[in-house]
Protein backbone atom coordinates (compact mmCIF):
# COMPACT_ATOMS: atom_id res chain seq x y z
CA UNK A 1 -46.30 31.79 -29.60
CA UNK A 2 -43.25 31.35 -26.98
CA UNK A 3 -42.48 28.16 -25.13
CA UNK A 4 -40.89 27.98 -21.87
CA UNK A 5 -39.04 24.04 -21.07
CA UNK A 6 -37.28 24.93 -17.51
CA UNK A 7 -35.15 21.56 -16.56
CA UNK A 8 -32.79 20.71 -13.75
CA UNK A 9 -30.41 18.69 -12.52
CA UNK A 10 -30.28 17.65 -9.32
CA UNK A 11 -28.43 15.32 -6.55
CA UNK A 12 -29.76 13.80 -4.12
CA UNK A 13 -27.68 11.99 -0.86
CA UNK A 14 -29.81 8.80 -0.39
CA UNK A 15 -29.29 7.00 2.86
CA UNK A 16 -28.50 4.01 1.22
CA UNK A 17 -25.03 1.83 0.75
CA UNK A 18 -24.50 -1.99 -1.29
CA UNK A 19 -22.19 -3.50 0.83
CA UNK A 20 -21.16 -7.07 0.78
CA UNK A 21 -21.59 -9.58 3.48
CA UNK A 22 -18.95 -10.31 6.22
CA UNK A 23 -18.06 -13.16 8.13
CA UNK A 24 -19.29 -12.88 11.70
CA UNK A 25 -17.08 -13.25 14.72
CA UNK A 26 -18.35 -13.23 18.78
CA UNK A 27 -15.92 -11.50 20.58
CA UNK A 28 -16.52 -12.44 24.52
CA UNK A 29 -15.46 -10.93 27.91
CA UNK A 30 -12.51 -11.91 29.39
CA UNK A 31 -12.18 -14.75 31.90
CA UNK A 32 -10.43 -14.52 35.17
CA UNK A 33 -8.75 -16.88 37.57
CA UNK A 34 -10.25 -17.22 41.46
CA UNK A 35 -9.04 -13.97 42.99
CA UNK A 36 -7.95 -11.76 39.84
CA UNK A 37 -11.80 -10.66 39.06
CA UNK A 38 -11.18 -6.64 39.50
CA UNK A 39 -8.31 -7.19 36.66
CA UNK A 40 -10.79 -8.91 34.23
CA UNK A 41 -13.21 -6.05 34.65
CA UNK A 42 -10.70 -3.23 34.55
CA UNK A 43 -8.92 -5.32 30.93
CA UNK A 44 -12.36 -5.96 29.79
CA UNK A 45 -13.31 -2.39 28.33
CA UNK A 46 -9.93 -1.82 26.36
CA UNK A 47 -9.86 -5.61 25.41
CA UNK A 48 -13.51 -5.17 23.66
CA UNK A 49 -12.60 -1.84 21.97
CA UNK A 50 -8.85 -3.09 20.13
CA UNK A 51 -10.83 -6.26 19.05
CA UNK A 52 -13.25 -3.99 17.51
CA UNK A 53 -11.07 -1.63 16.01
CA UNK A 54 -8.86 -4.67 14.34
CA UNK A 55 -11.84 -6.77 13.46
CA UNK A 56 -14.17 -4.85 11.93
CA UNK A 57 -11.96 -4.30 8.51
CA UNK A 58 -12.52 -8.51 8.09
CA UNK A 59 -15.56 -9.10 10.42
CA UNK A 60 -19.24 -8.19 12.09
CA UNK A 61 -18.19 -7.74 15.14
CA UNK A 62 -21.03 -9.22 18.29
CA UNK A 63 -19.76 -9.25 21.77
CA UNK A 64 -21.39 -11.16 24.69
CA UNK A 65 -20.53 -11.65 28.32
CA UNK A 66 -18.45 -15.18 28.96
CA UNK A 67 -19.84 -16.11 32.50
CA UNK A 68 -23.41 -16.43 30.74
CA UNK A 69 -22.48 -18.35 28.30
CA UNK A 70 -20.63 -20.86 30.17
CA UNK A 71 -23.36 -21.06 32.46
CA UNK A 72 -25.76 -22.02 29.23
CA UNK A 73 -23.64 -24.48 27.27
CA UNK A 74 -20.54 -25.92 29.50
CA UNK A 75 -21.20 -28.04 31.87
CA UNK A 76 -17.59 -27.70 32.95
CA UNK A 77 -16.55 -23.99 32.66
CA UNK A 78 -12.95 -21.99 32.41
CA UNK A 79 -11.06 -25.03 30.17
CA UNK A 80 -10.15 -25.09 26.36
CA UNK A 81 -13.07 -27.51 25.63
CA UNK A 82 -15.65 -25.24 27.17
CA UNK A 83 -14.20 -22.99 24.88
CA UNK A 84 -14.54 -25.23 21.90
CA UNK A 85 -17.87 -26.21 22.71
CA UNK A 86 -18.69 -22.02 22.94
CA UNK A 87 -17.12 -22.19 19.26
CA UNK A 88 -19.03 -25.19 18.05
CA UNK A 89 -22.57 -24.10 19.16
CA UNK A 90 -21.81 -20.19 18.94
CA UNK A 91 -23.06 -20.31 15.28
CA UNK A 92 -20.35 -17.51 14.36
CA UNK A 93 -17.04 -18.16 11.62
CA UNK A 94 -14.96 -17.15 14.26
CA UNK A 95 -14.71 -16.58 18.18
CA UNK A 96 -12.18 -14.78 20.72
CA UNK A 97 -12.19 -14.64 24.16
CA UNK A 98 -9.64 -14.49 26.76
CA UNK A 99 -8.30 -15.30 30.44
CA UNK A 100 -6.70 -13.48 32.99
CA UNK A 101 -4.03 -15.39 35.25
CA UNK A 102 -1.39 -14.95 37.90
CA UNK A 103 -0.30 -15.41 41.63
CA UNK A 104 -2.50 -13.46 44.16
CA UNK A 105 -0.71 -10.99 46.75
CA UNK A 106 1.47 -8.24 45.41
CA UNK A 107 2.60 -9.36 42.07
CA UNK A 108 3.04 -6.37 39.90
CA UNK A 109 2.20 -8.24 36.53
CA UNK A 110 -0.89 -10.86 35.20
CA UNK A 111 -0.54 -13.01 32.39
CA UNK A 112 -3.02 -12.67 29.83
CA UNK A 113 -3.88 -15.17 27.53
CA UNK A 114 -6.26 -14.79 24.07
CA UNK A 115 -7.60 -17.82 21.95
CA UNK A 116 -8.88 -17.52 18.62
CA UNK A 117 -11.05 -20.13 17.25
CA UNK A 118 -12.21 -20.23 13.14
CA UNK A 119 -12.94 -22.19 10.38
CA UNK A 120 -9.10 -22.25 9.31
CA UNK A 121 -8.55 -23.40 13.28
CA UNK A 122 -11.63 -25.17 14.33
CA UNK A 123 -9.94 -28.36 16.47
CA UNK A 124 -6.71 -26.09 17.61
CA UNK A 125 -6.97 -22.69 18.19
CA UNK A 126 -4.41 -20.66 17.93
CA UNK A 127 -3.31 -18.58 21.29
CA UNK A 128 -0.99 -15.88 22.54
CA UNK A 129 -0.02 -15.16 25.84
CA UNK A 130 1.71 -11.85 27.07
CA UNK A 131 2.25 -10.28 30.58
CA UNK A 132 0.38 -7.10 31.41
CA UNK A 133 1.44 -4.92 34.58
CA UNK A 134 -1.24 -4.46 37.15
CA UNK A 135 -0.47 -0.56 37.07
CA UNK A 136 -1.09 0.15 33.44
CA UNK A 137 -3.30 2.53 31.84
CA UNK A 138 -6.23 1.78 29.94
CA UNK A 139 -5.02 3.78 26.61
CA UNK A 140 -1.55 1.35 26.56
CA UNK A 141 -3.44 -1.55 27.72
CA UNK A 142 -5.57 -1.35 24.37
CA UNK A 143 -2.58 -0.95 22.43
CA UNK A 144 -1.10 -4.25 23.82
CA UNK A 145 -4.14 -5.88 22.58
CA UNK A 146 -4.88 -4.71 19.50
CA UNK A 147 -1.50 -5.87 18.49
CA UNK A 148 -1.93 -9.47 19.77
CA UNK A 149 -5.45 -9.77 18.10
CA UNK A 150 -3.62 -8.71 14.45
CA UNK A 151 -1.25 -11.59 15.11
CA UNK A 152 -3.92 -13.83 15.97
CA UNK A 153 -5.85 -13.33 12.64
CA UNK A 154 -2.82 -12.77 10.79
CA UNK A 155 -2.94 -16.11 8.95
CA UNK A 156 -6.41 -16.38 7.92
CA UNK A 157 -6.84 -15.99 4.28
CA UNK A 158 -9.41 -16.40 1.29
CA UNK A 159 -10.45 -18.14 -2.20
CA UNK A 160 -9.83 -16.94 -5.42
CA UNK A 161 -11.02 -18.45 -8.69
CA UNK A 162 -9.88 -18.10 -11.58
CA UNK A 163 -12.30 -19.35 -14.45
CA UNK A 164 -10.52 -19.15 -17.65
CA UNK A 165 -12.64 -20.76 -21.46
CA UNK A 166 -9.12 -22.53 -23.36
CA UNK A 167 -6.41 -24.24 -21.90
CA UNK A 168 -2.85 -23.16 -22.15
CA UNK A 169 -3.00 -20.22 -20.47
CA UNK A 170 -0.48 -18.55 -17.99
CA UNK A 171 -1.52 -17.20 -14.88
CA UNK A 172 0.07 -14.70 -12.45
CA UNK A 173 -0.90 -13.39 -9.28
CA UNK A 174 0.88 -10.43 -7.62
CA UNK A 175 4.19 -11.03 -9.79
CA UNK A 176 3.60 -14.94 -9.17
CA UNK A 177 3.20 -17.72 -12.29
CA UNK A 178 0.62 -19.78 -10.53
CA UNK A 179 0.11 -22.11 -13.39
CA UNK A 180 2.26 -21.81 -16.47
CA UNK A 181 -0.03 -23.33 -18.80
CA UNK A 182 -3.55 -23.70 -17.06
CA UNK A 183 -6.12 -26.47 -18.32
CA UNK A 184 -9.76 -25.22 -19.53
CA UNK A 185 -12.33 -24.41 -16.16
CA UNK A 186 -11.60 -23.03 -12.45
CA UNK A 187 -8.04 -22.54 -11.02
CA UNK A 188 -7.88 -21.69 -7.16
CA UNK A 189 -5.54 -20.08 -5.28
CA UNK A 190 -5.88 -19.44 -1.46
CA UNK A 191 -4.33 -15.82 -0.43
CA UNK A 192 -4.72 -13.62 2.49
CA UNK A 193 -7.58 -10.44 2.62
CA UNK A 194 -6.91 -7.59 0.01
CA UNK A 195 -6.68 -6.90 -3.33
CA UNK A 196 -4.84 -8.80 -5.36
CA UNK A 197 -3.47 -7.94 -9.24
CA UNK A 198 -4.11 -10.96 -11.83
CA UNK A 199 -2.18 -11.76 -14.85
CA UNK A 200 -4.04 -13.94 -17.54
CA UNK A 201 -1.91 -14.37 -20.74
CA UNK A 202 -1.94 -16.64 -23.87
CA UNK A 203 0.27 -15.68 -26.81
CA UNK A 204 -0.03 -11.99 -27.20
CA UNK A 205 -3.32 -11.43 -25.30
CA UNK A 206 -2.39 -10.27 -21.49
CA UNK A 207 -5.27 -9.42 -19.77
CA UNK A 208 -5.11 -7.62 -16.22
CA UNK A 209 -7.66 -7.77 -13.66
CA UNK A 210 -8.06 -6.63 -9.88
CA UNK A 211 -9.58 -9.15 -7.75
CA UNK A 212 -10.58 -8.49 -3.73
CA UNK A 213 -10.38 -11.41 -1.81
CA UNK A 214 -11.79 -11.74 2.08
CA UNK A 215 -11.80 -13.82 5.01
CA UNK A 216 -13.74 -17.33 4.79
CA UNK A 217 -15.40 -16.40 1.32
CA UNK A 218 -14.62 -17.55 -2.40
CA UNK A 219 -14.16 -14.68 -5.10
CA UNK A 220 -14.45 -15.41 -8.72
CA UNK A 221 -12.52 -13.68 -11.39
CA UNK A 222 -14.07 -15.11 -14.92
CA UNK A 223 -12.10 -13.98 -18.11
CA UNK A 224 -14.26 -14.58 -21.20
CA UNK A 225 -13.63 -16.46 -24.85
CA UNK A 226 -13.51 -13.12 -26.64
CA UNK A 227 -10.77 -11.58 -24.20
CA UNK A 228 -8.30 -13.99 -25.15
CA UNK A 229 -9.27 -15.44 -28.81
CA UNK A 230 -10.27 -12.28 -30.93
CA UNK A 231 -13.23 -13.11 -33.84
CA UNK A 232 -11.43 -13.79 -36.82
CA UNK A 233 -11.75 -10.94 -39.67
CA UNK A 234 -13.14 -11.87 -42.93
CA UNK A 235 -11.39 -12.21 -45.72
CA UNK A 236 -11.88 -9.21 -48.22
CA UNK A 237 -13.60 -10.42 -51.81
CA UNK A 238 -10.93 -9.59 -54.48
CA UNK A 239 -12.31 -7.11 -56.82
CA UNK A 240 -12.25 -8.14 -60.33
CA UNK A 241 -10.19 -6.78 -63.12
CA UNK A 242 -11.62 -4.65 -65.36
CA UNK A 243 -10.92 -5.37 -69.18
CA UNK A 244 -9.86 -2.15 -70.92
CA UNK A 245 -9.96 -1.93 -74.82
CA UNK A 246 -6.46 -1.04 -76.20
CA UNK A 247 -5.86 2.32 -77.77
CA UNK A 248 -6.05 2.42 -81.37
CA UNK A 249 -2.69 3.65 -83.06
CA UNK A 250 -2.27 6.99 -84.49
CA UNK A 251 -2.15 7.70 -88.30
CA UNK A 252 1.56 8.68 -88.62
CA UNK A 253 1.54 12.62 -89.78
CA UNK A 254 1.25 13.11 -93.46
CA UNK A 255 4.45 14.01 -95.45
CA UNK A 256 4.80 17.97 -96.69
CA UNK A 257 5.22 16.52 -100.28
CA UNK A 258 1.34 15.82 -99.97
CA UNK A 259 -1.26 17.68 -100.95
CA UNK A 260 -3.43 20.18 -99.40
CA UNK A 261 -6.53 18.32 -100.59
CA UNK A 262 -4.87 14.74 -99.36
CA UNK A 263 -4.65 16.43 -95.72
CA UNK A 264 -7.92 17.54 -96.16
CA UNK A 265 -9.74 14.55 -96.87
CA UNK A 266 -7.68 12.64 -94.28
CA UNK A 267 -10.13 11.31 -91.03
CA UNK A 268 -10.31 14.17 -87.98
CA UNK A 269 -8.76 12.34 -84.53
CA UNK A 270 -10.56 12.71 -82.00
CA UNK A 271 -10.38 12.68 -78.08
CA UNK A 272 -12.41 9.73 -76.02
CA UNK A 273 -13.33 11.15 -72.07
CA UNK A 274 -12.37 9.31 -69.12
CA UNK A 275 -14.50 7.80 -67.14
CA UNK A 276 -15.36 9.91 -63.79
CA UNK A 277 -13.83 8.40 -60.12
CA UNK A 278 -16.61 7.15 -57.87
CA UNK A 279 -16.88 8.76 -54.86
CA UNK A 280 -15.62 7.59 -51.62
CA UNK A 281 -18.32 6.34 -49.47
CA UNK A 282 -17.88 8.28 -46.46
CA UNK A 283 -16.40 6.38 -42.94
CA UNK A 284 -19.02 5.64 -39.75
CA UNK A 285 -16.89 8.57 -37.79
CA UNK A 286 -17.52 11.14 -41.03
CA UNK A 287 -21.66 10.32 -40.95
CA UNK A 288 -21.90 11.21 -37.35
CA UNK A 289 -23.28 14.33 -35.98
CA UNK A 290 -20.24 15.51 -33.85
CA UNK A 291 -22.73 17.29 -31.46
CA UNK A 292 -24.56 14.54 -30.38
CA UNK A 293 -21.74 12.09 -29.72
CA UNK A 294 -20.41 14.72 -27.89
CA UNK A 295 -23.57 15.04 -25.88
CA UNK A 296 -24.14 11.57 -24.94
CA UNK A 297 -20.12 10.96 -24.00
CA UNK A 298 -21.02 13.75 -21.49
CA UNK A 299 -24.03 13.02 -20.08
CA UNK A 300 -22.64 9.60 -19.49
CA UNK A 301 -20.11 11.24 -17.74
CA UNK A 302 -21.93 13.60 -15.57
CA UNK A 303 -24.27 10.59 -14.63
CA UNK A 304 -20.81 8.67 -13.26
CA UNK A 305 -19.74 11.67 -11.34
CA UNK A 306 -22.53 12.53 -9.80
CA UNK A 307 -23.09 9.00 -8.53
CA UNK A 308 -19.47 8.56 -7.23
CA UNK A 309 -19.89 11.57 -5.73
CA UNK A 310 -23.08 10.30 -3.79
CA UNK A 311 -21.04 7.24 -2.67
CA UNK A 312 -18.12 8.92 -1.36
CA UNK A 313 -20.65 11.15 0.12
CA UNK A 314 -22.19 7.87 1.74
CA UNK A 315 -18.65 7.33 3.00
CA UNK A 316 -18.17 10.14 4.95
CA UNK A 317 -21.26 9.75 6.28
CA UNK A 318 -20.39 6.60 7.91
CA UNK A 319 -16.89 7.51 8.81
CA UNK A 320 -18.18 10.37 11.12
CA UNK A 321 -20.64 7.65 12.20
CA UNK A 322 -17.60 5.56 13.19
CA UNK A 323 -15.94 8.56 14.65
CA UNK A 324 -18.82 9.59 17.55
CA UNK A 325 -19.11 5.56 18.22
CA UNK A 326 -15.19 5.64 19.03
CA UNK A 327 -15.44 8.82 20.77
CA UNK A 328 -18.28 7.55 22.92
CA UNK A 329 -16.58 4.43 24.21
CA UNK A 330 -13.08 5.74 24.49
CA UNK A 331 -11.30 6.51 28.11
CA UNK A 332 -10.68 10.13 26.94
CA UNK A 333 -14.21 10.72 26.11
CA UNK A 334 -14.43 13.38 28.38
CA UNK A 335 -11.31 15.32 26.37
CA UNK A 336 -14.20 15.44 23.23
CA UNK A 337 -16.84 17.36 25.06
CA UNK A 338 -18.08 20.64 23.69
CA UNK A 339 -14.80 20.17 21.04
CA UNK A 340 -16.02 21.59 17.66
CA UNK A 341 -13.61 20.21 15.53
CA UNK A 342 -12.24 16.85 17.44
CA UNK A 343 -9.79 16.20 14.24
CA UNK A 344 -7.96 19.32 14.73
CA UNK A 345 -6.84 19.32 17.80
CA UNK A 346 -4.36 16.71 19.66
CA UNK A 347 -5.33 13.24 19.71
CA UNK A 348 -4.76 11.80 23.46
CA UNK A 349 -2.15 8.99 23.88
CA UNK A 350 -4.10 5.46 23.08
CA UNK A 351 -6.90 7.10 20.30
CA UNK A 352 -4.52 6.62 17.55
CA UNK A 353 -7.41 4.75 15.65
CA UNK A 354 -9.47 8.25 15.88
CA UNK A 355 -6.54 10.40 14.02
CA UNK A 356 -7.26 7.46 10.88
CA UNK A 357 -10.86 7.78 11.05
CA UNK A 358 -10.20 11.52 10.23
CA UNK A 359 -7.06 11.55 7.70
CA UNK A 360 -9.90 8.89 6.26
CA UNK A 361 -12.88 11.49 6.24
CA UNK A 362 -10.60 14.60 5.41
CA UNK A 363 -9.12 12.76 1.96
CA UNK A 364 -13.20 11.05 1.62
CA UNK A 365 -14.55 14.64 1.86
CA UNK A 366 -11.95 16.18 -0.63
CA UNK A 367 -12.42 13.56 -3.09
CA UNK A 368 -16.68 14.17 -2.70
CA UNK A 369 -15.85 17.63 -3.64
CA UNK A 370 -13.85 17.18 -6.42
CA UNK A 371 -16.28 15.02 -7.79
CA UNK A 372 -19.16 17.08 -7.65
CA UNK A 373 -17.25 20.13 -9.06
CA UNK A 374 -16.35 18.66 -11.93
CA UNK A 375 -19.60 17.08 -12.53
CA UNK A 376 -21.47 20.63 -12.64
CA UNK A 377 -18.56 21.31 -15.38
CA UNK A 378 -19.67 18.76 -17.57
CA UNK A 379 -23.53 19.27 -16.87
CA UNK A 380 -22.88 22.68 -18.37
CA UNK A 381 -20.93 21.16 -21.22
CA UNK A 382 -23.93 19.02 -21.30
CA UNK A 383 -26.08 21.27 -21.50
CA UNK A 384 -24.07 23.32 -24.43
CA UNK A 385 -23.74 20.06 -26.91
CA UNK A 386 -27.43 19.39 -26.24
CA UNK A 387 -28.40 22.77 -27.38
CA UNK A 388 -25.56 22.46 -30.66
CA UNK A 389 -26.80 18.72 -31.61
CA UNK A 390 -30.49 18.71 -30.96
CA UNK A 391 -31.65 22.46 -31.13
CA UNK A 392 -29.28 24.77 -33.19
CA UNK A 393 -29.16 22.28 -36.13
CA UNK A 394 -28.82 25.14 -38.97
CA UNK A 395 -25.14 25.20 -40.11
CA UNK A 396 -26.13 28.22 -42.36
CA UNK A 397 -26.01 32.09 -41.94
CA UNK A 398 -29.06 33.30 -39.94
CA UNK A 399 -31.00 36.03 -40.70
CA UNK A 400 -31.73 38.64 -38.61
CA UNK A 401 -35.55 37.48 -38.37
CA UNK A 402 -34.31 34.02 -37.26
CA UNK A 403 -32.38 35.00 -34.27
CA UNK A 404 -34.58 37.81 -33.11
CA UNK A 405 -36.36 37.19 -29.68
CA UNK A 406 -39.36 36.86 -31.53
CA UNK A 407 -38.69 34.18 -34.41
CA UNK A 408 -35.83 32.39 -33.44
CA UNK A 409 -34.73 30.27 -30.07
CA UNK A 410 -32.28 30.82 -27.53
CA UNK A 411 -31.42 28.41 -23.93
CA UNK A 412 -29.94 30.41 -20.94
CA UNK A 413 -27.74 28.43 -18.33
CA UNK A 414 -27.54 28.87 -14.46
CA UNK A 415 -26.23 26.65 -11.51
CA UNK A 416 -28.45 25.29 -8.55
CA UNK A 417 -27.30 25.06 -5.46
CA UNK A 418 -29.60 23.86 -2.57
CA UNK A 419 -29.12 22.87 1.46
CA UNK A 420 -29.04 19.33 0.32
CA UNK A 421 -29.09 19.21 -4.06
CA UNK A 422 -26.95 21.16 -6.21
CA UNK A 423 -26.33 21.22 -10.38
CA UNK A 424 -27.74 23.12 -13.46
CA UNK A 425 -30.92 24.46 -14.75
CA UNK A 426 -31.30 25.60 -18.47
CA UNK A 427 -34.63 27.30 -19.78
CA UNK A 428 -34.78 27.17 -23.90
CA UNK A 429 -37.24 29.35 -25.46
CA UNK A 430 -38.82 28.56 -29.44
């Protein structure tokens, strides 16, 4: 009787993504002095794009018109403490909104002012305030203000905690003794968004960890009893000494003077056999079937490609998400239209944030296929060691009986590809 056990492998892209929380921030339209109105509305467009392109690496990004707002919670409009009251009852971490001044008539320029309001400046914002020329296009426009909103939010920073068991511990951060010998329990440190390398050491433990620290939140970076004090090894019980009886002395050989009867009758020596070695108990690594530790190490490591591959997958998914919004809402929109490939060809003047989205999706996209290639490598190596450890388990000769397609086994090997699943299928037969 034959058996047929057909398996697969497959992967599946599942629209779904863990992503931690972010601080929120209300970005508003701009304001405009009595007169300059068609210069508010022509800034207002750019102005809401750069502060989404700069904020959304820190922030969720909400934007609302500033006229309605007023009207709802100032009773006294277009001053710093309507705009601190807009803060206050906004129920966002942060806020930015700005105003448009100048002389009416001919002037060629407007000044521009931005205020950012946060948690780091919640009674005194912090404000920049540039000239703009009336005759300026939208693309350099934007460019003015994404730089003055990374200025802005340039000195906001996060928490990190550092949570170590013992005291007398040194701690660096980015190249930087923080504490040079650090009490038992939780040592902060405030440092601007990133990641940032951490140095624990205590004699000759050093321990090296990665921490990411954001706006407005607290990360915790715990390092555990065991990491720096290792378990003490037991002593080893001394093995006692074994009493050996001395060798008796041998008869000194007879004289030739003597007699062939006294040789005779003299006592026959004769030889007493050692004792046989005990055999060495074989190690852990020695007992171990080779085949199936190298089956499990694999699978293991198919599993981890496989799902890195489905989140970098997830990532370029939401980078060419990102790149039809910003297409969409930019001036040059129009330049996109009917464009197969938008990455290839020139970026217009002022969509410099475009040309990252797709170096971003171009090394995102690489790195998905790498991962998945290698993956169907070691699901056939998989596949191999499973067959070696768990079916051929005769280390012996085999007859010709036992590997003939009627008494023995034998597991064929093919890839899968699908529109939207690819990896192996094997078929063993018994």
């Amino acid at each position: 009787m034959k058996k047929i056990i057909p398996a697969m492998l497959l992967v599946l892209l599942m629209p779904w993504t863990a992503q931690a929380a972010k601080p929120t921030i209300q970005v508003l339209t701009l304001e405009s002095q009595e007169g300059l109105e068609k210069y508010a509305s022509k800034f207002a467009k750019p102005f809401l794009q750069a502060a989404k392109a700069e904020l959304n690496k820190y922030f969720k990004v909400s934007t609302h018109d500033i006229v309605e707002m007023e009207l709802n919670v100032c009773e006294q409009p277009n001053n710093k403490t309507c705009f601190r009251t807009l803060y206050a009852k906004g129920g966002h971490d942060a806020l930015l909104l700005g105003k448009v001044l100048g002389k009416k008539g001919n002037s060629s320029s407007v000044t521009v002012v931005l205020y950012y309001f946060s948690r780091t400046y919640r009674s005194k914002p912090r404000n920049v305030t540039f000239v703009v020329p009336r005759k300026i296009t939208s693309s350099k426009v934007k460019t003015i203000f994404r730089q003055k909103i990374r200025n802005l939010i340039k000195g906001e920073k996060g928490r990190l905690e550092i949570v170590i068991p013992v005291s007398g511990v040194k701690i660096e951060i980015d190249g930087t003794v923080i504490a040079a010998s650090a009490q038992k329990g939780t040592i902060p440190a405030t440092l601007p968004p990133g990641a940032h390398k951490v140095v624990v050491t205590k004699g000759d433990k050093r321990i090296v960890k990665t921490a990411e620290v954001s706006i407005f939140t607290s990360t915790t970076v715990r390092i555990s009893k065991e990491e720096l004090i290792p378990a003490p090894v037991p002593a080893k019980t001394p093995t006692p000494a074994v009493k050996t009886k001395p060798e008796p002395k041998q008869a000194a050989p007879a004289p030739a003077a003597q007699s062939s009867q006294q040789t005779a009758s003299a006592p026959a020596e004769t030889e007493t056999p050692s004792e046989p070695k005990p055999a060495e108990e074989p190690t852990w690594w020695q007992r171990q079937n080779k085949w199936k530790v190298a089956f499990w190490s694999s699978a293991a490591l198919t599993v981890v490609l496989f799902g890195s591959a489905i989140y970098t997958g997830m990532k370029v998914r939401n980078l060419e998400n990102e790149k039809e919004d910003f297409m969409r809402d930019s001036p040059h929109s129009s330049d996109y239209v009917g464009v197969d490939d938008v990455c290839s060809m020139e970026i217009p003047a002022g969509d410099e944030h475009l040309k990252e989205i797709c170096d971003d999706g171009k090394q995102m996209a690489l790195t998905t296929n790498i991962l998945m290639f290698t993956g169907v490598l070691t699901g056939l190596a998989t596949g191999y060691f499973m067959h070696k450890a768990y079916i051929d388990t005769d280390d012996g000769v085999k007859t010709d009986s036992e590997i003939s397609p009627e008494g023995g086994s034998s597991m064929s090997i093919a890839p899968y590809f699908g529109p939207h699943s690819g990896g192996i299928s094997f078929t063993l037969s018994y």
